[in-house]
N, C-alpha and C. Protein backbone atom coordinates (compact mmCIF):
# COMPACT_ATOMS: atom_id res chain seq x y z
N UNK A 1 14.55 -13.24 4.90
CA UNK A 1 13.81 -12.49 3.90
C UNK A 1 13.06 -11.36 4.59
N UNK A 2 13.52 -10.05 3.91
CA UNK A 2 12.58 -8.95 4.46
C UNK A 2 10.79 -8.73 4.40
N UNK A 3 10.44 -7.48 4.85
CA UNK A 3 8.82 -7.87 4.43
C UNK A 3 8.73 -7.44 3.58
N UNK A 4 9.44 -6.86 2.84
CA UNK A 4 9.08 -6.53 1.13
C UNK A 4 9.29 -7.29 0.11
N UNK A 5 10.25 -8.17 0.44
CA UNK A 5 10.14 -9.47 -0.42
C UNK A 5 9.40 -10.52 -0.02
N UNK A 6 8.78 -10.84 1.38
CA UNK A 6 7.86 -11.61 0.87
C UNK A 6 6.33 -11.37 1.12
N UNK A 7 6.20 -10.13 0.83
CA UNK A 7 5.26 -9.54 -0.07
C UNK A 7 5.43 -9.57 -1.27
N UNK A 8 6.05 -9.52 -1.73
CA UNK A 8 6.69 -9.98 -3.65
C UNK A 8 6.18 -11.24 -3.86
N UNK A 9 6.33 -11.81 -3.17
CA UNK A 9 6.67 -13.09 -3.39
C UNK A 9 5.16 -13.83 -3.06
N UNK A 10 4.32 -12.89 -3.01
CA UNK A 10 3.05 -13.67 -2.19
C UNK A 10 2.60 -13.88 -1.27
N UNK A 11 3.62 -14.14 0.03
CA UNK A 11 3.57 -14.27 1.19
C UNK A 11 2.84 -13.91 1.88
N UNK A 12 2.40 -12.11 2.46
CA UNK A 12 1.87 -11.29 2.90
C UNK A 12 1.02 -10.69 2.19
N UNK A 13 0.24 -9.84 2.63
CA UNK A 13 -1.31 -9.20 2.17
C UNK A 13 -0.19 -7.93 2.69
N UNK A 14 -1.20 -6.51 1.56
CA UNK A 14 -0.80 -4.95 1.42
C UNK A 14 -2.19 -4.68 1.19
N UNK A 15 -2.23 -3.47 2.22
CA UNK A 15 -3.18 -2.57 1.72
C UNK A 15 -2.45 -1.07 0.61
N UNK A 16 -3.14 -0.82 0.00
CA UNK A 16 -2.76 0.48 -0.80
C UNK A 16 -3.66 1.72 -0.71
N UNK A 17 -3.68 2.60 0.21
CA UNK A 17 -4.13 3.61 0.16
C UNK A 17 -3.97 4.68 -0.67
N UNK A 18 -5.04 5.25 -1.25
CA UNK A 18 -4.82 6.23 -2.39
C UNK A 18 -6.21 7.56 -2.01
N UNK A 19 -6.02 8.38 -2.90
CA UNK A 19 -7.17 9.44 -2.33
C UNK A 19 -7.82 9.60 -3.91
N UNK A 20 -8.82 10.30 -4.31
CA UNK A 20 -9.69 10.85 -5.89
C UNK A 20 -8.82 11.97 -6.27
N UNK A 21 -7.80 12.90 -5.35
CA UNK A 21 -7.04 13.82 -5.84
C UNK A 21 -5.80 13.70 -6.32
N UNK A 22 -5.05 12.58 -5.22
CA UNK A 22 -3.73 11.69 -5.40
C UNK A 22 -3.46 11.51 -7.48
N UNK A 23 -2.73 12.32 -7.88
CA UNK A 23 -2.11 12.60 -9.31
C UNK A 23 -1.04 11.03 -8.79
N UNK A 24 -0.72 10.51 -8.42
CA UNK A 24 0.39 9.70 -8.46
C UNK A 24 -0.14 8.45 -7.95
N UNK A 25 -1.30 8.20 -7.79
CA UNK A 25 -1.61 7.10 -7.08
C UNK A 25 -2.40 5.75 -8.34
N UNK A 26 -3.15 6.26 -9.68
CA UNK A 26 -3.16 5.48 -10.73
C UNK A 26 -2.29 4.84 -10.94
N UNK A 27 -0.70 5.55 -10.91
CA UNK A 27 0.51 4.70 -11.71
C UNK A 27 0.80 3.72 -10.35
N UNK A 28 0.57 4.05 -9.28
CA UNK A 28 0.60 3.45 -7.92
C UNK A 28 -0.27 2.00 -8.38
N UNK A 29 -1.47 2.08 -8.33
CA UNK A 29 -2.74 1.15 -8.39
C UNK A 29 -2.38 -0.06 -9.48
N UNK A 30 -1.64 0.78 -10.61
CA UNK A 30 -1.58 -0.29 -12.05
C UNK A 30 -0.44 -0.84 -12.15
N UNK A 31 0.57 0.02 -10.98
CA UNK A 31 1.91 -1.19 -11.18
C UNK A 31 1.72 -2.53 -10.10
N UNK A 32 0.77 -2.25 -9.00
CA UNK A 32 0.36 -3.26 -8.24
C UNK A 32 -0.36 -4.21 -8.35
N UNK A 33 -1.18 -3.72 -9.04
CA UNK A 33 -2.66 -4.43 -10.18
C UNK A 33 -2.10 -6.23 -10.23
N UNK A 34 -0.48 -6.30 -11.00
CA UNK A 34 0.12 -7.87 -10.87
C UNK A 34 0.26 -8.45 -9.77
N UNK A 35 -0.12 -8.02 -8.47
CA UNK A 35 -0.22 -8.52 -7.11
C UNK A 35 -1.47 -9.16 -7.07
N UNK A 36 -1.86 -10.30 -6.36
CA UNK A 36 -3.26 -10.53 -6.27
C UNK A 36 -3.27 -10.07 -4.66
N UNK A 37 -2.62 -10.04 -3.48
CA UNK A 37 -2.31 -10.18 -2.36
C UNK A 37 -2.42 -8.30 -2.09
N UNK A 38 -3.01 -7.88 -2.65
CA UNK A 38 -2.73 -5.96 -2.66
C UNK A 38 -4.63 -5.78 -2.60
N UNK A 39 -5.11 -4.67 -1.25
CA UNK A 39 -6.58 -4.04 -1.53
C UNK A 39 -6.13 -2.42 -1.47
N UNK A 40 -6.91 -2.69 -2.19
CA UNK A 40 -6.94 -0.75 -2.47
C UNK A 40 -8.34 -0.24 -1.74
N UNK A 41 -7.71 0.81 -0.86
CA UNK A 41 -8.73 1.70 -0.53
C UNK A 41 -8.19 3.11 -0.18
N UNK A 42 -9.69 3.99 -0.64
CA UNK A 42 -10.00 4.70 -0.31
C UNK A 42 -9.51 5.70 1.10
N UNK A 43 -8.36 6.38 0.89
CA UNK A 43 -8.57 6.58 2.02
C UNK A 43 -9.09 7.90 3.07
N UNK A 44 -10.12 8.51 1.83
CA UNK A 44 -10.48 9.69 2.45
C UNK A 44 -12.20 8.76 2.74
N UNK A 45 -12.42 7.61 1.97
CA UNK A 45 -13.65 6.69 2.61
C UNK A 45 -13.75 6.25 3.58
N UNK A 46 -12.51 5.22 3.82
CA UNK A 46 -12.38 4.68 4.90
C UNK A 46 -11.52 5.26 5.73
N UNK A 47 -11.68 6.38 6.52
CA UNK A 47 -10.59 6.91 7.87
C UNK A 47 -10.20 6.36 8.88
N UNK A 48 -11.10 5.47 9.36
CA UNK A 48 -11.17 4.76 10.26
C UNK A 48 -9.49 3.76 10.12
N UNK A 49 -9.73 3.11 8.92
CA UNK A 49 -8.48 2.20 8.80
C UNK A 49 -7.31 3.02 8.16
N UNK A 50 -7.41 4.41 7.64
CA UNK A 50 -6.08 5.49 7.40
C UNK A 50 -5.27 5.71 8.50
N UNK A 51 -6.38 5.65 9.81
CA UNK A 51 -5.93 6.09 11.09
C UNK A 51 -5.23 5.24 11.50
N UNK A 52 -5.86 4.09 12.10
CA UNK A 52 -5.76 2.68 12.63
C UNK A 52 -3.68 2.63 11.94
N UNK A 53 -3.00 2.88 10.17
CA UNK A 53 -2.03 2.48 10.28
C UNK A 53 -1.55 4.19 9.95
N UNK A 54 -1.96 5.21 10.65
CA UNK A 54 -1.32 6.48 10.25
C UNK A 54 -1.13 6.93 9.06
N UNK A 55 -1.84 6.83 8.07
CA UNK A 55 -1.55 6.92 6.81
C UNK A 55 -1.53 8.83 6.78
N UNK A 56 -0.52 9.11 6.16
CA UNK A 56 -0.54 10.86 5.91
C UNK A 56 -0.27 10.84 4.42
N UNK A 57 -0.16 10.28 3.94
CA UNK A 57 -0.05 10.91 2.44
C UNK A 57 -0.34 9.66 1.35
N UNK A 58 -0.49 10.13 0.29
CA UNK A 58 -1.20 8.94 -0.70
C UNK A 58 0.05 8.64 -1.95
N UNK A 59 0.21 8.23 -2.58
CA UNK A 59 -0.04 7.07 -2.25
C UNK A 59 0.81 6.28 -0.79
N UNK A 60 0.20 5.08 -0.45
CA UNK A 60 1.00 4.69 0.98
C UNK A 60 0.32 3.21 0.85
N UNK A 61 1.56 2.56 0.58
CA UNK A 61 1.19 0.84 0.84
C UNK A 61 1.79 0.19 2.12
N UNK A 62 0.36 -0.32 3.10
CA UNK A 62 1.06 -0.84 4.12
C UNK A 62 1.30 -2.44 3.90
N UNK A 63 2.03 -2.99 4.31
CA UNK A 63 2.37 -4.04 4.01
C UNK A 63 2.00 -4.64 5.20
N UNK A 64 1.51 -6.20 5.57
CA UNK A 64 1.08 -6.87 6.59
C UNK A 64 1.95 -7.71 7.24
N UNK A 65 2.77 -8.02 8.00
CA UNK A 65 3.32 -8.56 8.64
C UNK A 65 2.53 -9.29 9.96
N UNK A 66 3.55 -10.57 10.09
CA UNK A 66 2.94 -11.25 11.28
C UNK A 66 2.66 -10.57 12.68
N UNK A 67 2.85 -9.37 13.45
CA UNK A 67 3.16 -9.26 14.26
C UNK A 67 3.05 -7.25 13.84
N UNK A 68 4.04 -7.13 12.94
CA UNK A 68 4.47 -5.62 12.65
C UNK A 68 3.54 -5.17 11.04
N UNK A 69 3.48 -3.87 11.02
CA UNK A 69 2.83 -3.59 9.68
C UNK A 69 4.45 -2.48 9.13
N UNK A 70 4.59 -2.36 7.69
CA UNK A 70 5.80 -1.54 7.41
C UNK A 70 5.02 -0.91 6.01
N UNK A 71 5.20 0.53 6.35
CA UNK A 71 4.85 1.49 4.94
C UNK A 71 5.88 1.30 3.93
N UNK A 72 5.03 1.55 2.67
CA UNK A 72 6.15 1.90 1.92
C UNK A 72 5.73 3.38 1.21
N UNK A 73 5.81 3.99 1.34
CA UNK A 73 5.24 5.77 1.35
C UNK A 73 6.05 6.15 -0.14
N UNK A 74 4.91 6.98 -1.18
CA UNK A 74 4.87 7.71 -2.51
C UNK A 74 5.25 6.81 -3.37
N UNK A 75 5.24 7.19 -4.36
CA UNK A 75 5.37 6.33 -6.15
C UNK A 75 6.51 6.02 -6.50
N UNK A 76 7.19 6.77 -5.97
CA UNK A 76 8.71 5.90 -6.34
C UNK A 76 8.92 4.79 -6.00
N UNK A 77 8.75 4.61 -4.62
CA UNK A 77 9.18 3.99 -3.70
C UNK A 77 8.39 2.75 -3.51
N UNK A 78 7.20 2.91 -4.22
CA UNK A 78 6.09 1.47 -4.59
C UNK A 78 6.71 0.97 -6.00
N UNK A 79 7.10 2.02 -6.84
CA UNK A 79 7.20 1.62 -8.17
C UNK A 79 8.64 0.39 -8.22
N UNK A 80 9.41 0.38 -6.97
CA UNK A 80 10.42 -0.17 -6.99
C UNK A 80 10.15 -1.63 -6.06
N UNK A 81 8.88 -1.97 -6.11
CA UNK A 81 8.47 -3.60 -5.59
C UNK A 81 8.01 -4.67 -6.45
């Protein structure tokens, strides 16, 4: 099983980075919302942890892995987890 399925599945913790300007990051936030295993932050608040996983653009869900972390970068591409 990949890390995007078991992040689906519960398994793993996601952060979701989003910005107050990010136009695409609401539909981001509310299709994830059915995750309990998903934190949303800020990421022009918190830089410190934007940096820490390279975050360049919003929306950007990192996903937590044992060992490795894996983006899943813009709205499409979240909207399809």
């Amino acid at each position: 099983m990949n890390l995007e399925e078991r992040f689906v599945n519960g398994e793993l913790e996601a952060i979701l980075f989003t910005t107050p300007t990010c136009s695409y990051c609401p539909a981001a936030k509310d299709h994830l919302s059915k995750f309990d295993n998903v934190t949303i932050e800020d990421a022009t608040k918190n830089r410190e942890l934007a940096a820490k996983y390279n975050i360049m653009s919003a929306p950007s869900l990192v996903i937590l892995g044992d060992d490795i972390e894996f983006k899943v970068v813009n709205k499409d591409s979240i909207m399809k987890l």
